[in-house]
PDB file of N, CA and C in Angstrom:
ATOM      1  N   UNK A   1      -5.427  -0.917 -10.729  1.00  0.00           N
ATOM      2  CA  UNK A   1      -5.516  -2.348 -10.907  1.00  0.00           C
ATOM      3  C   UNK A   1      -4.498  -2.797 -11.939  1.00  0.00           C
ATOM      4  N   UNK A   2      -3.802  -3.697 -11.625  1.00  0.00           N
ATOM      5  CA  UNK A   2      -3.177  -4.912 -12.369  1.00  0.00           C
ATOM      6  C   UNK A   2      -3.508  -5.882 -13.104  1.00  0.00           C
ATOM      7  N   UNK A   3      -3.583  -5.750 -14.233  1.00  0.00           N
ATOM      8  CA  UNK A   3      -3.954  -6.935 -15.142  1.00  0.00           C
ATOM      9  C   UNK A   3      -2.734  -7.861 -16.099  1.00  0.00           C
ATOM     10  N   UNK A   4      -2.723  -9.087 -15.803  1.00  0.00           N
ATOM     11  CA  UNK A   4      -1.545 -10.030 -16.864  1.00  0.00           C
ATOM     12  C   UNK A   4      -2.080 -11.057 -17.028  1.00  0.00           C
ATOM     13  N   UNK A   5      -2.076 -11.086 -18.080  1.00  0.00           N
ATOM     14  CA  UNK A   5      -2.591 -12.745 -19.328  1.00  0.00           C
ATOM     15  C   UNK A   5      -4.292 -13.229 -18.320  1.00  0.00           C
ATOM     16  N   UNK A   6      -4.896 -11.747 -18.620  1.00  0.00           N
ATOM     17  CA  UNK A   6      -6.334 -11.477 -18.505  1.00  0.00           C
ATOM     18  C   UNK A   6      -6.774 -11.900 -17.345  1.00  0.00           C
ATOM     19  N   UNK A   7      -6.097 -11.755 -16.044  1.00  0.00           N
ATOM     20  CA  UNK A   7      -6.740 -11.833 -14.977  1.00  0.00           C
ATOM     21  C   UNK A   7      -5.857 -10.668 -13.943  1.00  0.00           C
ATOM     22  N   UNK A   8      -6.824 -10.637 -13.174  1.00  0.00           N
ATOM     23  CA  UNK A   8      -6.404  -9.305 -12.244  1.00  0.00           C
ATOM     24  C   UNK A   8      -5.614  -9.584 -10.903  1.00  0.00           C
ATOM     25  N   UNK A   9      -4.389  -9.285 -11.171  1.00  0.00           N
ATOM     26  CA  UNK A   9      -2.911  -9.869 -10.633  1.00  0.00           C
ATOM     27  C   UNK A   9      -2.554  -8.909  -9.055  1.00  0.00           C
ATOM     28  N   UNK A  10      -3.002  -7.346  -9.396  1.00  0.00           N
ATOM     29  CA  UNK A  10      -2.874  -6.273  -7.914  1.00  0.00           C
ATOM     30  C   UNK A  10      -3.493  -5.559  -8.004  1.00  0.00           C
ATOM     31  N   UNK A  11      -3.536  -4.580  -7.327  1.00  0.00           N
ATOM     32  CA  UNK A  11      -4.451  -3.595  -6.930  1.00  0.00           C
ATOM     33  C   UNK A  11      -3.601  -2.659  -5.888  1.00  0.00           C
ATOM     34  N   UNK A  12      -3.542  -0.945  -6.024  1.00  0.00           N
ATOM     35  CA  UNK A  12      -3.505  -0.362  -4.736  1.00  0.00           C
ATOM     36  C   UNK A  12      -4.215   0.574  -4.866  1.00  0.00           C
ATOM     37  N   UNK A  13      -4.511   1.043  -3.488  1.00  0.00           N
ATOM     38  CA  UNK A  13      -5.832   2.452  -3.077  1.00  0.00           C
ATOM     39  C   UNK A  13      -5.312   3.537  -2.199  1.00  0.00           C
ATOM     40  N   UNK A  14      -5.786   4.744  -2.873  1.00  0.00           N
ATOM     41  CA  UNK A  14      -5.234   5.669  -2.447  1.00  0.00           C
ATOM     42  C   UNK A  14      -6.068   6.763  -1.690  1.00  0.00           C
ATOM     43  N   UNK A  15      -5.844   7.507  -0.940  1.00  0.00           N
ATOM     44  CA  UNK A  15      -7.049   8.653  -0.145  1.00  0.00           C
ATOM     45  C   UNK A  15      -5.659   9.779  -0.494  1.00  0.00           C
ATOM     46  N   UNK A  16      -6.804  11.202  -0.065  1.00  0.00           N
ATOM     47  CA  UNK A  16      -5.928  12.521  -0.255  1.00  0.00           C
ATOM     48  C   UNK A  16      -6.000  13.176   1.215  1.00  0.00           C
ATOM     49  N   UNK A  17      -5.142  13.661   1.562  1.00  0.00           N
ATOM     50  CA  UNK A  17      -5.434  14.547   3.212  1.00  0.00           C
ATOM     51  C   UNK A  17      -6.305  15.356   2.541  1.00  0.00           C
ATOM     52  N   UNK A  18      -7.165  16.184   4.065  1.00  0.00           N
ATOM     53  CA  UNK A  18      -7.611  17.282   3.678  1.00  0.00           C
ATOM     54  C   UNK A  18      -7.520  18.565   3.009  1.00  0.00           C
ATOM     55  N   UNK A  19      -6.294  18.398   2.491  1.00  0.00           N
ATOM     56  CA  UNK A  19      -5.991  19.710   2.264  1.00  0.00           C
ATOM     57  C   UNK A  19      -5.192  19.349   0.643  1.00  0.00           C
ATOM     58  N   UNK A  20      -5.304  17.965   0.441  1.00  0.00           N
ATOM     59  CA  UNK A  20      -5.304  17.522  -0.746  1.00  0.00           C
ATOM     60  C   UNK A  20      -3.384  17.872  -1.337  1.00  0.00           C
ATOM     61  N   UNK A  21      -2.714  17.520  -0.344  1.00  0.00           N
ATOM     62  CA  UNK A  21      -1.268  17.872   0.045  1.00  0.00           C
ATOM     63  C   UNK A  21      -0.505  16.806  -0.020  1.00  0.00           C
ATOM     64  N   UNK A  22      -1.112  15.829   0.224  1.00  0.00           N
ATOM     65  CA  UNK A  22      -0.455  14.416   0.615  1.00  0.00           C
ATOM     66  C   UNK A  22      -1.216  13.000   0.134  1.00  0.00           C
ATOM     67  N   UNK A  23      -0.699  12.299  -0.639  1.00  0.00           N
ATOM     68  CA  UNK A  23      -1.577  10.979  -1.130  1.00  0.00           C
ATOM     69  C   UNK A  23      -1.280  10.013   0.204  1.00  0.00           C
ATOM     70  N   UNK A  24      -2.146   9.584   0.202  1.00  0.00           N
ATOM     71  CA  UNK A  24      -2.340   8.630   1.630  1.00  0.00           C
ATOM     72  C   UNK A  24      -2.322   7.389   0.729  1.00  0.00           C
ATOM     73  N   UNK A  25      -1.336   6.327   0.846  1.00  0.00           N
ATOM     74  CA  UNK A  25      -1.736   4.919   0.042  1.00  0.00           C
ATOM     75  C   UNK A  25      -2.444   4.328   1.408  1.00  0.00           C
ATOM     76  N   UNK A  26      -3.235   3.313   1.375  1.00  0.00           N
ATOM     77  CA  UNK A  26      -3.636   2.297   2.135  1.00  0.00           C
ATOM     78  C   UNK A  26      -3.588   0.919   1.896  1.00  0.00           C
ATOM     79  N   UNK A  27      -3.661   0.033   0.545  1.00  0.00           N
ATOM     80  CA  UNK A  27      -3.361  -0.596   0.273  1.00  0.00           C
ATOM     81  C   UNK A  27      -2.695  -1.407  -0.731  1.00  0.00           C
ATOM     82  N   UNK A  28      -1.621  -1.923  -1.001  1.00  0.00           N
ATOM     83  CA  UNK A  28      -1.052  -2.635  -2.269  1.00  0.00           C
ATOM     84  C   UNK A  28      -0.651  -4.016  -2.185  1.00  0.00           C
ATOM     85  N   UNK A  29      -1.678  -4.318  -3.041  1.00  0.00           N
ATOM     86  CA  UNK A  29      -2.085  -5.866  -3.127  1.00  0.00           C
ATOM     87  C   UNK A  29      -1.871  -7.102  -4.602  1.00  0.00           C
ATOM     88  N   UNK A  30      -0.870  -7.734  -4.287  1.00  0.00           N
ATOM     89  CA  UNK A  30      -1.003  -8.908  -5.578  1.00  0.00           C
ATOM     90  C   UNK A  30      -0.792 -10.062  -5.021  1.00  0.00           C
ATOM     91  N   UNK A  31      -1.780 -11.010  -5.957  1.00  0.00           N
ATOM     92  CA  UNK A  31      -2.306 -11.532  -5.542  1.00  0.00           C
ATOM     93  C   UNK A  31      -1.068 -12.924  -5.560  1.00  0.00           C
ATOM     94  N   UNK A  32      -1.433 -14.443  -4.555  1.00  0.00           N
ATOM     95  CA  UNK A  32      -0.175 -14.970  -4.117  1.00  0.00           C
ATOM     96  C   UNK A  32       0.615 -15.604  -5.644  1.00  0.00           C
ATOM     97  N   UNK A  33      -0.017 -15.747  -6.671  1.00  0.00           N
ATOM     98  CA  UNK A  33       0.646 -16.845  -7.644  1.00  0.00           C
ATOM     99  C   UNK A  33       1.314 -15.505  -8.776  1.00  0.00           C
ATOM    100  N   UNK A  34       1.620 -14.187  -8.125  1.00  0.00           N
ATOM    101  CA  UNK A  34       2.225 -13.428  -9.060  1.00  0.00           C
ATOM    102  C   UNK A  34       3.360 -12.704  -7.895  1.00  0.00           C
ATOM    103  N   UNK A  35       3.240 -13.205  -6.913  1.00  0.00           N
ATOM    104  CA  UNK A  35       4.035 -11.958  -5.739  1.00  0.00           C
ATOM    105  C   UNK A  35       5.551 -12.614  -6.733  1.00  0.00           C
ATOM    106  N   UNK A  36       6.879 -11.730  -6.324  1.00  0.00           N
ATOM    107  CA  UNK A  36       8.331 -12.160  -6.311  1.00  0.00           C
ATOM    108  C   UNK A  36       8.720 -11.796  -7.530  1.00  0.00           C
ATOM    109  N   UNK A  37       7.679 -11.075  -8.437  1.00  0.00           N
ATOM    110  CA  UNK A  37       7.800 -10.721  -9.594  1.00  0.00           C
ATOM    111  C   UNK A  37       8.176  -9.251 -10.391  1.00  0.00           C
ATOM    112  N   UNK A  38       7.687  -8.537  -9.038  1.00  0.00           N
ATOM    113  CA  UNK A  38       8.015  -6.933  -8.898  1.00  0.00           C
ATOM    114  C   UNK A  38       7.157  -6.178  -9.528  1.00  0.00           C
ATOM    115  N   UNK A  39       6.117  -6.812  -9.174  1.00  0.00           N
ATOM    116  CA  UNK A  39       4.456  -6.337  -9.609  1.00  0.00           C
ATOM    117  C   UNK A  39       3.910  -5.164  -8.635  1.00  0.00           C
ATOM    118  N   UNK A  40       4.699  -5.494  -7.343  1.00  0.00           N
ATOM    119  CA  UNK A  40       4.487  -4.278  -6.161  1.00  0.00           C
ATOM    120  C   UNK A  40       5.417  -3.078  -6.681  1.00  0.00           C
ATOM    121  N   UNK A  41       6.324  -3.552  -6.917  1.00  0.00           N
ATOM    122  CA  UNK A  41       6.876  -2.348  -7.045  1.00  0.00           C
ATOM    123  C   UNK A  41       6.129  -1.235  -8.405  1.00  0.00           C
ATOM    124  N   UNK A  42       5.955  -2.027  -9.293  1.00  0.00           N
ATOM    125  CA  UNK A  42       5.204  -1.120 -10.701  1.00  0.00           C
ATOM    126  C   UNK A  42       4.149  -0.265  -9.718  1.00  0.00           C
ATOM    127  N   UNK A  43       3.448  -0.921  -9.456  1.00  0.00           N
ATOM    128  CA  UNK A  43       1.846  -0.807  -8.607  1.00  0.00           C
ATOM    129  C   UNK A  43       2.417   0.501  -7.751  1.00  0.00           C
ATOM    130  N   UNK A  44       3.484   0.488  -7.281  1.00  0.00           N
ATOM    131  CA  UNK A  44       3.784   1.417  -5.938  1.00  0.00           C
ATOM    132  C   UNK A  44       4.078   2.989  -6.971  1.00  0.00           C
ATOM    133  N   UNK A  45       5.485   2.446  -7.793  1.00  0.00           N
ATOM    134  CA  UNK A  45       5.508   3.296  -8.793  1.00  0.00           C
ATOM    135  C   UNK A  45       4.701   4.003  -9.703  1.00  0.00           C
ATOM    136  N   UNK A  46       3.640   3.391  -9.952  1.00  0.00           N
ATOM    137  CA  UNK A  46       2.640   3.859 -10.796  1.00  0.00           C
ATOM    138  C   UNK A  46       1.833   4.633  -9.989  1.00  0.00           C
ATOM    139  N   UNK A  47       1.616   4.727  -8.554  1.00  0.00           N
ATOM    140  CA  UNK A  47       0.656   5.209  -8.142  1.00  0.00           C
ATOM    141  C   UNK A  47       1.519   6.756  -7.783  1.00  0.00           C
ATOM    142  N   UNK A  48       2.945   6.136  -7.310  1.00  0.00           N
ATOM    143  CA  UNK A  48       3.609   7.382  -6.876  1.00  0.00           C
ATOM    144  C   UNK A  48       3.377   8.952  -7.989  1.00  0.00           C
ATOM    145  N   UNK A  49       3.316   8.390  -9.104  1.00  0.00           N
ATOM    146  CA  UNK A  49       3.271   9.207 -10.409  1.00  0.00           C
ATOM    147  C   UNK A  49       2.172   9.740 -10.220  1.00  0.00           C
ATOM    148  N   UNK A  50       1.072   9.192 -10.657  1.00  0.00           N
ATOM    149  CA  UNK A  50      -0.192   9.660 -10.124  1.00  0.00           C
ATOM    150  C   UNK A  50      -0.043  10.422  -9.630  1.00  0.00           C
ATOM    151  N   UNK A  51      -0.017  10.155  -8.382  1.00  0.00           N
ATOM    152  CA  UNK A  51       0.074  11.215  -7.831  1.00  0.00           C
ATOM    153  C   UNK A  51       1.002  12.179  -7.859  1.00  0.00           C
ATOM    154  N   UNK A  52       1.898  12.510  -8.113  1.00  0.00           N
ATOM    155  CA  UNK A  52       2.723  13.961  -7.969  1.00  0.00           C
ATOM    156  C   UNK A  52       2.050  14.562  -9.035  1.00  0.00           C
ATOM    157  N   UNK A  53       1.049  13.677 -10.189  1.00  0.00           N
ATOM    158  CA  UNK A  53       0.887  14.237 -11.347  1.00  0.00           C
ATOM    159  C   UNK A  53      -0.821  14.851 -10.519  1.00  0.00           C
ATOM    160  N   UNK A  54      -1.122  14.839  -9.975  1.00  0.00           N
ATOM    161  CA  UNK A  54      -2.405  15.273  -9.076  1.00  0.00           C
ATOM    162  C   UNK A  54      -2.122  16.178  -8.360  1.00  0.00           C
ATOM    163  N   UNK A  55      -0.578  16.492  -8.116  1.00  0.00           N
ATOM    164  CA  UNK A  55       0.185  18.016  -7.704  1.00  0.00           C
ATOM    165  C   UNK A  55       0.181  17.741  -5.711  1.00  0.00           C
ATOM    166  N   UNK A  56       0.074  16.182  -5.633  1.00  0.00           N
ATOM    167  CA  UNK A  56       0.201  15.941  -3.942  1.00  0.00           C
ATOM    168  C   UNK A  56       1.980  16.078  -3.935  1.00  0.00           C
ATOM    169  N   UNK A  57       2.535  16.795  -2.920  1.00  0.00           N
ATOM    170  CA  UNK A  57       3.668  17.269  -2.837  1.00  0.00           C
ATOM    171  C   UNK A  57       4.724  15.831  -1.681  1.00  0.00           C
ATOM    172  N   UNK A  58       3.459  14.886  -1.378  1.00  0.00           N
ATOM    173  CA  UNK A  58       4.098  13.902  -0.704  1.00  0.00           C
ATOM    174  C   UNK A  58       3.171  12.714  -0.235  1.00  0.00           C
ATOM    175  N   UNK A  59       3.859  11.485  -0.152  1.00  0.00           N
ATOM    176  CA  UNK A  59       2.916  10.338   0.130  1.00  0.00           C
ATOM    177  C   UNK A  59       3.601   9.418   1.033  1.00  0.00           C
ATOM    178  N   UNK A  60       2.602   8.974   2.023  1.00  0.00           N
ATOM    179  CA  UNK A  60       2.826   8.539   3.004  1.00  0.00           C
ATOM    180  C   UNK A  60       2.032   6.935   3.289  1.00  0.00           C
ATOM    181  N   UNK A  61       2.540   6.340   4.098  1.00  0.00           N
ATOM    182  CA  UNK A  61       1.898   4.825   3.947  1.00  0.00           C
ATOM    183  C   UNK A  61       2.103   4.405   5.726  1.00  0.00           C
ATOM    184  N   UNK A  62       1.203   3.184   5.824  1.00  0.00           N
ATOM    185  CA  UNK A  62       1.700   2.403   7.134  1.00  0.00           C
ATOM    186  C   UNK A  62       1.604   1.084   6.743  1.00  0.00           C
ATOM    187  N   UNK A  63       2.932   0.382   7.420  1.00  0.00           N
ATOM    188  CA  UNK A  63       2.815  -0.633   7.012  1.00  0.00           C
ATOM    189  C   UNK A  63       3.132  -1.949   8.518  1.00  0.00           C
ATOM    190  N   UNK A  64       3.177  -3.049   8.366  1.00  0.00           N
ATOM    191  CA  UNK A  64       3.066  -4.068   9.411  1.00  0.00           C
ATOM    192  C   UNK A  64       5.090  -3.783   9.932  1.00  0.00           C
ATOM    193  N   UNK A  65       5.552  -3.500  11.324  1.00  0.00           N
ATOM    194  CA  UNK A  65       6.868  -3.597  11.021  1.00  0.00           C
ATOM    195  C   UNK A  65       7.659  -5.128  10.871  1.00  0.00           C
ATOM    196  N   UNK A  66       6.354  -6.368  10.846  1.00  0.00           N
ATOM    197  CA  UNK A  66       6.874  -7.528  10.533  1.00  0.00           C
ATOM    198  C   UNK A  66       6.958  -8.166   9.079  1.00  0.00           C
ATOM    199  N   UNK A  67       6.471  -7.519   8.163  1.00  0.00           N
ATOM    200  CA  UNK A  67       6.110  -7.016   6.889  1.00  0.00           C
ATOM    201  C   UNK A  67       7.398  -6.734   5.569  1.00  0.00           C
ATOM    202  N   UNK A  68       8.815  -7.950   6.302  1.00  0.00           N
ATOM    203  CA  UNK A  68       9.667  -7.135   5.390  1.00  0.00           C
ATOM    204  C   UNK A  68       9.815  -6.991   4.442  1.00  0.00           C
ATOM    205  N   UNK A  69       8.814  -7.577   3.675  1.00  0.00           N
ATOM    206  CA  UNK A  69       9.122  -7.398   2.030  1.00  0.00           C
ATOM    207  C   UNK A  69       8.570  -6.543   1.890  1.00  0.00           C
ATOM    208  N   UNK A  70       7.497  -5.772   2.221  1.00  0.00           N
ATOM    209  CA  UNK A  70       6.827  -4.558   1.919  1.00  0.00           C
ATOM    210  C   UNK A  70       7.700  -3.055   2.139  1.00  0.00           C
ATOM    211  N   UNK A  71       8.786  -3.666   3.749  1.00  0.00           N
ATOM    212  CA  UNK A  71       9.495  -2.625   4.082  1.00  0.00           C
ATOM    213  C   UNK A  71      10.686  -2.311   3.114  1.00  0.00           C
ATOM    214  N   UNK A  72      11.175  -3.418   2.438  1.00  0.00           N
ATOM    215  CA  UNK A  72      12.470  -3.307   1.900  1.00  0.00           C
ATOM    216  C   UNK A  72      12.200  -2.986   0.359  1.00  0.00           C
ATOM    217  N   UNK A  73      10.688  -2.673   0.059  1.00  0.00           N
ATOM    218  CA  UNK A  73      10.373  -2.211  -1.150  1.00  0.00           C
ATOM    219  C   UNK A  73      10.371  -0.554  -0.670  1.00  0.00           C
ATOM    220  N   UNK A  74       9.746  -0.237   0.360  1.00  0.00           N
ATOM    221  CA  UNK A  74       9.193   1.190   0.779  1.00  0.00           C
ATOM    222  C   UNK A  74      10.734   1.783   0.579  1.00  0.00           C
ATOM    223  N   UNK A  75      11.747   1.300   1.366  1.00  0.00           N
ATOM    224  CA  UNK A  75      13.038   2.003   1.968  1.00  0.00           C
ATOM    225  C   UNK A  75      13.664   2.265   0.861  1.00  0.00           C
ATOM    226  N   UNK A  76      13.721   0.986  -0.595  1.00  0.00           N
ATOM    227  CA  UNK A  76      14.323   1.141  -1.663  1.00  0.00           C
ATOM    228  C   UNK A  76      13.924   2.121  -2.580  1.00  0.00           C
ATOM    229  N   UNK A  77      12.351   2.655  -2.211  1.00  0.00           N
ATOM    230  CA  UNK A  77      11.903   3.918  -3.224  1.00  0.00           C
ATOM    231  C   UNK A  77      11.995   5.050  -2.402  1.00  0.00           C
ATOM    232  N   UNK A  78      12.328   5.077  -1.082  1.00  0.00           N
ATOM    233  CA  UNK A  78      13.176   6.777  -0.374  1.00  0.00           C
ATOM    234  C   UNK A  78      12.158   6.820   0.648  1.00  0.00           C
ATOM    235  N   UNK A  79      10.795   5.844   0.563  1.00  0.00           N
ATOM    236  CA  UNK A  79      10.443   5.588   1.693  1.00  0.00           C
ATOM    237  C   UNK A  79      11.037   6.026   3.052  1.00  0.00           C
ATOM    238  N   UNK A  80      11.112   7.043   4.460  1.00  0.00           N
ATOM    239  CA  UNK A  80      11.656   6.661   5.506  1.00  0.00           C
ATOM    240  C   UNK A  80      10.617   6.459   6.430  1.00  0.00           C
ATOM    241  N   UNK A  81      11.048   5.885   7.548  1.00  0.00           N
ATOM    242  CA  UNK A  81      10.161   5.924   8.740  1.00  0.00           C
ATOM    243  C   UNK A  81      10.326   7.294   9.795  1.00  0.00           C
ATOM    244  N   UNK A  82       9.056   7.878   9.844  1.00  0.00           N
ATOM    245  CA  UNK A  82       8.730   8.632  10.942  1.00  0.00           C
ATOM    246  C   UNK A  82       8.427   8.342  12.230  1.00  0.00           C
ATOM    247  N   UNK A  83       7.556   7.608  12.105  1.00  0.00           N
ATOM    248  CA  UNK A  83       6.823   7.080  13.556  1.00  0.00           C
ATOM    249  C   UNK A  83       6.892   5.352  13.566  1.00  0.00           C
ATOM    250  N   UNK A  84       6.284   5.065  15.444  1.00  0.00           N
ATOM    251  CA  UNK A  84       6.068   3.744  15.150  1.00  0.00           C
ATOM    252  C   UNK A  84       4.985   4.163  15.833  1.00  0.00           C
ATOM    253  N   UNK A  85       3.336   3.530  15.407  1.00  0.00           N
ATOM    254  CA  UNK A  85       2.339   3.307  16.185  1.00  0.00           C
ATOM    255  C   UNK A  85       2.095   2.154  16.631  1.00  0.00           C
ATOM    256  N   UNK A  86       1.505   2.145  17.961  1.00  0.00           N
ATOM    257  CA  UNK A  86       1.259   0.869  18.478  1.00  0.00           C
ATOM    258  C   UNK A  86      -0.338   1.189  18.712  1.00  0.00           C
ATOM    259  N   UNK A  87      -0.903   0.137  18.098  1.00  0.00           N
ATOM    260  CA  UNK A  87      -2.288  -0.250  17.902  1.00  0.00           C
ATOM    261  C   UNK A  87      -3.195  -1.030  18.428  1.00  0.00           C
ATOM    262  N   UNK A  88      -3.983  -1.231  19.468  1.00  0.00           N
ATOM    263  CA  UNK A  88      -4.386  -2.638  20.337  1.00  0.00           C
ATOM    264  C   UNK A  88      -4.986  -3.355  19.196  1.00  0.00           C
ATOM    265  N   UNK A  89      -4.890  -4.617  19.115  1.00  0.00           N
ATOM    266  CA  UNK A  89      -6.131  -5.707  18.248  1.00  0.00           C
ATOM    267  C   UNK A  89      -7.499  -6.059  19.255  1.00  0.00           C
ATOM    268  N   UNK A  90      -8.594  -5.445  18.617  1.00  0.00           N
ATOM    269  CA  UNK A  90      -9.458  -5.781  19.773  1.00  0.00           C
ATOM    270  C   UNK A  90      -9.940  -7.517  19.139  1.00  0.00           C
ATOM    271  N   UNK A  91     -10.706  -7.610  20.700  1.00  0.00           N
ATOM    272  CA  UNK A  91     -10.640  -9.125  20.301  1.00  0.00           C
ATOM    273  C   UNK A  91     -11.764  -9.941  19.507  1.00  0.00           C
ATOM    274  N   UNK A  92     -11.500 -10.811  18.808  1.00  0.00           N
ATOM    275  CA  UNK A  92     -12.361 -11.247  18.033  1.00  0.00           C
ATOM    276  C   UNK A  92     -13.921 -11.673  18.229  1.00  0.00           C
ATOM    277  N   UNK A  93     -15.091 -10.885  17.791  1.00  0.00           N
ATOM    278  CA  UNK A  93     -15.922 -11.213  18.312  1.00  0.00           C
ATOM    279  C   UNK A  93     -16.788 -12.213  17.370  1.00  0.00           C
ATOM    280  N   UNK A  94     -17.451 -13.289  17.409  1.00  0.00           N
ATOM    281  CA  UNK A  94     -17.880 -14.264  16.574  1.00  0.00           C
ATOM    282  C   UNK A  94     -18.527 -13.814  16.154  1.00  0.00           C
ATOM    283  N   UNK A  95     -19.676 -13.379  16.387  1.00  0.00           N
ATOM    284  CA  UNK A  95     -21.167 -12.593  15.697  1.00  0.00           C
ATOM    285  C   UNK A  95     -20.650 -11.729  14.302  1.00  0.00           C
ATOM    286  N   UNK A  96     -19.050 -11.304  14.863  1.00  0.00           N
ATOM    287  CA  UNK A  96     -18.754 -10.167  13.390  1.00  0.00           C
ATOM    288  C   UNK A  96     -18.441 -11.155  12.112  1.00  0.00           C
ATOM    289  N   UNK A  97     -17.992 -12.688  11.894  1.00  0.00           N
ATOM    290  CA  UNK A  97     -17.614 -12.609  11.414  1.00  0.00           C
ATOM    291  C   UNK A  97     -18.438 -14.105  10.635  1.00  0.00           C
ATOM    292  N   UNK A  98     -18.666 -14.415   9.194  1.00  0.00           N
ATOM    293  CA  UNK A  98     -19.841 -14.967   8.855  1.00  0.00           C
ATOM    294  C   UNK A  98     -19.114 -16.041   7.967  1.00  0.00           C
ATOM    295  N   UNK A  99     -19.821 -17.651   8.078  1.00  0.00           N
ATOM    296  CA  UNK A  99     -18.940 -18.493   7.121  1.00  0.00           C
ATOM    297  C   UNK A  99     -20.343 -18.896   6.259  1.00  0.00           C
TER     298      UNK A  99
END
């Protein structure tokens, strides 16, 4: 978590493979009245550390490929792309979702 002038600005979350080899990020998040500031990037950096300091030998992410600010942060820290998955969106069902 991210904290500046006492409120909580990002956040990212991390999982380990099974074999505790690889940090899995899943999400890195700040919030809209701090983005453009390079708060992702600390957040990305900080976690990268972490982890190698947890002895994971590599970390891996997925991200939206319409997503370019996220991409042109990934590519600038050595980030590459392996794969592309294609994912169906199933469709929205009302009952799931509560106002």
């Amino acid at each position: 978590l991210l904290i500046r002038r006492n409120q909580w600005v990002g956040s990212v979350q991390t999982l380990l493979n099974e074999d505790r080899t690889v940090g899995l990020i899943q999400n890195i998040g700040v919030v809209p009245d701090w983005r453009g500031h390079g708060l992702g990037k600390v957040l990305l950096l900080k976690v990268l550390h972490e982890l190698r300091n947890a002895g994971m030998q590599k970390a891996q992410l997925e991200v939206t490929m319409k997503n370019h600010i996220a991409l042109n942060l990934y590519y600038s820290l050595g980030f590459r792309r392996r794969k592309i998955l294609y994912r169906e969106v199933p469709p929205l069902e009302t009952e799931d979702y509560y106002i």
